[in-house]
N, C-alpha and C. Protein backbone atom coordinates (compact mmCIF):
# COMPACT_ATOMS: atom_id res chain seq x y z
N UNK A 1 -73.34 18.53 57.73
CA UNK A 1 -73.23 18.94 59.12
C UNK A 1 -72.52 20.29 59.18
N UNK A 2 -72.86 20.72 60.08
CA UNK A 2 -72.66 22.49 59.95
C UNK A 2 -71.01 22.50 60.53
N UNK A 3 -70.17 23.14 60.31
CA UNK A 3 -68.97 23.48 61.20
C UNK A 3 -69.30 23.27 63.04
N UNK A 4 -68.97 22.49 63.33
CA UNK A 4 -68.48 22.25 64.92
C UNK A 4 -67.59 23.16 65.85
N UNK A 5 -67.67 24.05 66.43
CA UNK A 5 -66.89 25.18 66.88
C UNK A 5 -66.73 24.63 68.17
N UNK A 6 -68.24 24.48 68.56
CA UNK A 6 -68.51 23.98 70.56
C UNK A 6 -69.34 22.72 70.40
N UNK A 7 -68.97 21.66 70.78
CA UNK A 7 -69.46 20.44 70.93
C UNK A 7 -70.02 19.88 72.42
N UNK A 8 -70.49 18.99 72.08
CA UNK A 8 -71.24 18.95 73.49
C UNK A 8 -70.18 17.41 74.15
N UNK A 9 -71.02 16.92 74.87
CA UNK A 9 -70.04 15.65 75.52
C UNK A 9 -69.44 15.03 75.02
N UNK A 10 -70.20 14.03 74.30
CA UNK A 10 -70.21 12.68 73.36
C UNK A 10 -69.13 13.17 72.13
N UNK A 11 -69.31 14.47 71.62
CA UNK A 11 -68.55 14.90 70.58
C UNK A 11 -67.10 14.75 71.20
N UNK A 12 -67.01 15.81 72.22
CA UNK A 12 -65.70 15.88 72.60
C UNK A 12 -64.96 14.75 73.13
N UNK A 13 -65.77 13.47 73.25
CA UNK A 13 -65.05 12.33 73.62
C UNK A 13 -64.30 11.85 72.36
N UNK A 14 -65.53 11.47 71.10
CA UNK A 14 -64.89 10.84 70.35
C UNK A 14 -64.06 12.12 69.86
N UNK A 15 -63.79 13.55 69.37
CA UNK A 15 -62.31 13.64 69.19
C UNK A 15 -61.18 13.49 70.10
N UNK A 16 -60.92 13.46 71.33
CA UNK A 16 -60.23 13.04 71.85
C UNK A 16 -60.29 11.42 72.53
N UNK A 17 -61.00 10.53 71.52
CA UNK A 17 -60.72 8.99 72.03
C UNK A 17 -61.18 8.73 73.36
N UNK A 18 -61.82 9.66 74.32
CA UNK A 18 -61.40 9.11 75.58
C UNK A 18 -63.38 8.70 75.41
N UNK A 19 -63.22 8.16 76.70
CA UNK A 19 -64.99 7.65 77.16
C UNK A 19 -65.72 9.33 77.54
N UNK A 20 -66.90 9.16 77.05
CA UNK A 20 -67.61 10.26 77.82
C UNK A 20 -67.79 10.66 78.80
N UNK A 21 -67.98 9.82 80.33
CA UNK A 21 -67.34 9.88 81.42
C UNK A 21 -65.98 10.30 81.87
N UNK A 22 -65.15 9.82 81.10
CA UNK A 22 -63.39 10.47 81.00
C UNK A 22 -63.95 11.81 81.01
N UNK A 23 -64.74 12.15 79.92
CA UNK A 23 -64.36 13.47 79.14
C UNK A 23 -65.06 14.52 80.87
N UNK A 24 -66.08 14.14 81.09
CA UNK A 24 -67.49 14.79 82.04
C UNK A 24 -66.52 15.04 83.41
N UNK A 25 -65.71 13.59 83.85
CA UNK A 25 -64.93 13.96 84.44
C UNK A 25 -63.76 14.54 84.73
N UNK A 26 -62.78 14.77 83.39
CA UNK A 26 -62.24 16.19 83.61
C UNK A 26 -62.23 17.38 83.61
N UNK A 27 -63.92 17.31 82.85
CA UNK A 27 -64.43 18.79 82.79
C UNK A 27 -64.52 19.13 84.37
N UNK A 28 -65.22 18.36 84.89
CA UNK A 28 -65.50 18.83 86.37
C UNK A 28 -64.25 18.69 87.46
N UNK A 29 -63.11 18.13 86.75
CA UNK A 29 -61.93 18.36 87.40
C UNK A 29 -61.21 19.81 87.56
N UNK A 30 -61.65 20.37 86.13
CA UNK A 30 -60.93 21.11 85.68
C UNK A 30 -59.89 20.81 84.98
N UNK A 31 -59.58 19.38 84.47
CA UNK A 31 -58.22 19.07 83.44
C UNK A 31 -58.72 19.63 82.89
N UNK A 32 -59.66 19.82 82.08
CA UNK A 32 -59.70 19.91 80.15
C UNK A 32 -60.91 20.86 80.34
N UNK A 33 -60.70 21.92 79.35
CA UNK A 33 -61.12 23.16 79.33
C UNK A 33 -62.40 22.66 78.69
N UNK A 34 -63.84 23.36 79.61
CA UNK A 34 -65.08 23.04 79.46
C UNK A 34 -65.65 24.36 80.58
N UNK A 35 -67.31 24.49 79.67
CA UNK A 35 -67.83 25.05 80.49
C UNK A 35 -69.07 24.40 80.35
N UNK A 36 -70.32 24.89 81.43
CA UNK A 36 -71.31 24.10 81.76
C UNK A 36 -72.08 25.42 81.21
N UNK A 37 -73.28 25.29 80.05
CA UNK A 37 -74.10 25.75 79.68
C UNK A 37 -75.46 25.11 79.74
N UNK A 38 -76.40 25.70 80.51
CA UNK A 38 -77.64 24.94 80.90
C UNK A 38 -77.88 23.67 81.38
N UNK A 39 -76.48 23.46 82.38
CA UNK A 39 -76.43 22.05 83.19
C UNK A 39 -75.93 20.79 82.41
N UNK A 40 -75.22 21.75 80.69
CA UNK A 40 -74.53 20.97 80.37
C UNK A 40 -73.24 21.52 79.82
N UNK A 41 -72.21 20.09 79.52
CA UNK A 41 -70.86 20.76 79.28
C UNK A 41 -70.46 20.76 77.99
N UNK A 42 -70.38 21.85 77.07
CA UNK A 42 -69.70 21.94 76.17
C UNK A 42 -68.10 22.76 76.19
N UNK A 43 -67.41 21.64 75.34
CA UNK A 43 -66.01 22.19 74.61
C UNK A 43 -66.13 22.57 73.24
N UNK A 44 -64.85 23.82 73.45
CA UNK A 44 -64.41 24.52 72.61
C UNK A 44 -63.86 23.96 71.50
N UNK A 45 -63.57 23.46 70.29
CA UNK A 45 -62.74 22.88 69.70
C UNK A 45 -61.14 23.52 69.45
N UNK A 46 -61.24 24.63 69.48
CA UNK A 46 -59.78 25.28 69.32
C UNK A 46 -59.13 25.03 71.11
N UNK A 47 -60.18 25.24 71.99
CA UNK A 47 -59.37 25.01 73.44
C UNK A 47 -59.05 23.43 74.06
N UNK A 48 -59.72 22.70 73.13
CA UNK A 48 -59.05 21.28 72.95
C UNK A 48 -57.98 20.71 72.15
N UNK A 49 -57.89 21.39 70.60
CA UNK A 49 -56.47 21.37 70.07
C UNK A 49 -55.82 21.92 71.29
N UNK A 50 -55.85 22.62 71.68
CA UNK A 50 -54.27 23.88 72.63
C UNK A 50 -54.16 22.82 73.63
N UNK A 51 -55.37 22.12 74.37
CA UNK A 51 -55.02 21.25 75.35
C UNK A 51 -54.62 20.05 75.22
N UNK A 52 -54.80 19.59 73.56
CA UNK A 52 -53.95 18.16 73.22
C UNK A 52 -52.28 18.73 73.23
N UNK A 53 -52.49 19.56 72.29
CA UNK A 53 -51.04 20.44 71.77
C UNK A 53 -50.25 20.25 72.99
N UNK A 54 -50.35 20.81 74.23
CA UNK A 54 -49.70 21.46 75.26
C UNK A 54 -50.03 20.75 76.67
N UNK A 55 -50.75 19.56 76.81
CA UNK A 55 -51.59 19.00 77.70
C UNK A 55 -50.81 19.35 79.07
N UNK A 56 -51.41 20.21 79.98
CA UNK A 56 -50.90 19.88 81.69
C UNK A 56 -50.79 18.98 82.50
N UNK A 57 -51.63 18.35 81.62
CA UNK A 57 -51.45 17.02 83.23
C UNK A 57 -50.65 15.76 82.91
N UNK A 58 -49.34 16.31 81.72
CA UNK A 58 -48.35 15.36 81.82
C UNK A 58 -47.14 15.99 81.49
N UNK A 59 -46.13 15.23 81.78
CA UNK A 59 -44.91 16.52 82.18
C UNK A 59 -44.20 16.60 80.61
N UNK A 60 -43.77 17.76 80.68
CA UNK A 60 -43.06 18.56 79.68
C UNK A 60 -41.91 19.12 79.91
N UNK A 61 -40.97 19.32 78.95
CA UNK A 61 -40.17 20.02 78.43
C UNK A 61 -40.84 21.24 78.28
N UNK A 62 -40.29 22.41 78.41
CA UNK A 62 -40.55 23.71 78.34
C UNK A 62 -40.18 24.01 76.72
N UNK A 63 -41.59 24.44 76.04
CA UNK A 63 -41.53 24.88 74.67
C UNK A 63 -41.64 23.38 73.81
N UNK A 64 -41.81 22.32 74.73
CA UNK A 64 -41.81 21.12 73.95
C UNK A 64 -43.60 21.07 73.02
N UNK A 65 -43.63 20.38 71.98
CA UNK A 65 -45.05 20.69 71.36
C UNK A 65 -45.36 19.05 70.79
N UNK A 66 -46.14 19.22 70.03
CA UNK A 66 -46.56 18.05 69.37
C UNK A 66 -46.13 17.33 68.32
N UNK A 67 -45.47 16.26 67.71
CA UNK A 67 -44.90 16.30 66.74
C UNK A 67 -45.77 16.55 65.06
N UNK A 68 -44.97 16.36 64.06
CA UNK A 68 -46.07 16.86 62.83
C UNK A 68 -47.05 15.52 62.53
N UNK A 69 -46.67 14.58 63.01
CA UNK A 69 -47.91 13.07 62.72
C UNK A 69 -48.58 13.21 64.21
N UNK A 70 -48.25 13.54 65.00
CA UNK A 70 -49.51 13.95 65.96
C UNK A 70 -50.14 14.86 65.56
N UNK A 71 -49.73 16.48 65.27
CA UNK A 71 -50.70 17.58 64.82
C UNK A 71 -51.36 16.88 63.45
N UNK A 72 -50.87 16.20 62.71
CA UNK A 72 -51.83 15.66 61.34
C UNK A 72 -53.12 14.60 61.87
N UNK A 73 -52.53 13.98 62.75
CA UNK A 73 -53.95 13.36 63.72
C UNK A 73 -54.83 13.37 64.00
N UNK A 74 -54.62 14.98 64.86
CA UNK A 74 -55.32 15.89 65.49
C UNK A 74 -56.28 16.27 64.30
N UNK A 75 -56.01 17.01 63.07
CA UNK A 75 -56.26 17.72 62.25
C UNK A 75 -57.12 16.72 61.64
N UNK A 76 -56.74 15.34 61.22
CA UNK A 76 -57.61 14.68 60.72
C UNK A 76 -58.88 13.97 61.66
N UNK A 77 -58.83 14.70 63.09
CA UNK A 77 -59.77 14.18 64.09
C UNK A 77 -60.69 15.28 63.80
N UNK A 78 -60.43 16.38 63.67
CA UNK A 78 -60.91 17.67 63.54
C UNK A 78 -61.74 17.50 62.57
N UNK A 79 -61.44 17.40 61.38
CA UNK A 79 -62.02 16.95 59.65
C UNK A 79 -63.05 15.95 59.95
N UNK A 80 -62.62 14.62 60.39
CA UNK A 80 -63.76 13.60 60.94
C UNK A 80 -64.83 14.25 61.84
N UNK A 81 -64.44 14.97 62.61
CA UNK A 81 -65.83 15.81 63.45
C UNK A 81 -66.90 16.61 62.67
N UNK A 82 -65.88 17.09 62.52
CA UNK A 82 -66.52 18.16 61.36
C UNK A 82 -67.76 17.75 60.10
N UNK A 83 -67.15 16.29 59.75
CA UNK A 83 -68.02 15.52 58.83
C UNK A 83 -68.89 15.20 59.10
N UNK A 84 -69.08 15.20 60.55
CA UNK A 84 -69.59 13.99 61.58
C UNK A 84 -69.23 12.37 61.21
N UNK A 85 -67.79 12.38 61.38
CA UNK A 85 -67.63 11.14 61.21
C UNK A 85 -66.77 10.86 62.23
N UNK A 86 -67.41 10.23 63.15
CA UNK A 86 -66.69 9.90 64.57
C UNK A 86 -68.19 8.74 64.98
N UNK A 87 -67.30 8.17 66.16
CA UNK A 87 -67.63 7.18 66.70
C UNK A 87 -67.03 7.04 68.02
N UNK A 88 -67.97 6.76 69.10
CA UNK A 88 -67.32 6.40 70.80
C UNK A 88 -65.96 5.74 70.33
N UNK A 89 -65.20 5.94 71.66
CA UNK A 89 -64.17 5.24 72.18
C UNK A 89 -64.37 3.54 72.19
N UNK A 90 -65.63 3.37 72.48
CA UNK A 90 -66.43 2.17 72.81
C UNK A 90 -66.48 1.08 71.74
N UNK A 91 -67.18 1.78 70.62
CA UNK A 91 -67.45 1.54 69.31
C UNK A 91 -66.20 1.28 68.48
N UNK A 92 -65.18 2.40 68.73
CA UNK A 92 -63.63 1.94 68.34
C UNK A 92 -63.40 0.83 68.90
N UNK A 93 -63.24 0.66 69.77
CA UNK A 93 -62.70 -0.20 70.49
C UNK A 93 -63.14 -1.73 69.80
N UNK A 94 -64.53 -1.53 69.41
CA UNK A 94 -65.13 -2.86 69.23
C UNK A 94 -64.76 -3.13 67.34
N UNK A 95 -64.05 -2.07 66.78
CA UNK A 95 -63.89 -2.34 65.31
C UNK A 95 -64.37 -1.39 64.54
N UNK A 96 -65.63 -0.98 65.04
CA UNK A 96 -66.31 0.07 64.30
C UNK A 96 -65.22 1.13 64.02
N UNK A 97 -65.41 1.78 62.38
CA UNK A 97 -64.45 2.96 62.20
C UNK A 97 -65.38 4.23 61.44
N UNK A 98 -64.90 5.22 61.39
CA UNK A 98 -65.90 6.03 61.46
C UNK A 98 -65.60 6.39 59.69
């Protein structure tokens, strides 16, 4: 599988765990950084690290960040994408591991 830079829905759910709907609907909230290319939404992968890293829509400490077993998380969510080795929220949920 080729390097993953911009992912489309389904991708960006399973690295961030959430449901695809979660994901569709904060794009169109505007939580989580997305744009709509040909009536569909792809994310950035580097503007989703920055938005796990630093997330707005829960409160912070100023200069507060991620700890190093969260950024190793992250990083190993990244690696699993990348492999294409991911799986829905759904599919987790039910046991399946990727």
């Amino acid at each position: 599988m080729q390097d993953k830079e911009v992912m489309n829905t389904k991708e960006a759910a399973a690295f961030l765990r959430l449901s695809a709907f979660t994901v569709r609907e904060y794009a169109k909230q505007g939580t989580i950084p997305a744009k709509r290319i040909g009536g569909r939404w792809r994310f950035y992968l580097p503007d989703l690290v920055e938005w796990v890293r630093k997330p707005s829509h829960l409160p912070q400490e100023e200069g507060e960040t991620m700890t190093p077993e969260e950024m190793a998380a992250v990083q190993r969510g990244i690696e699993d994408i990348k492999q294409g080795r991911f799986v829905s929220l759904e599919e987790y949920r039910d046991g399946k591991r990727p």
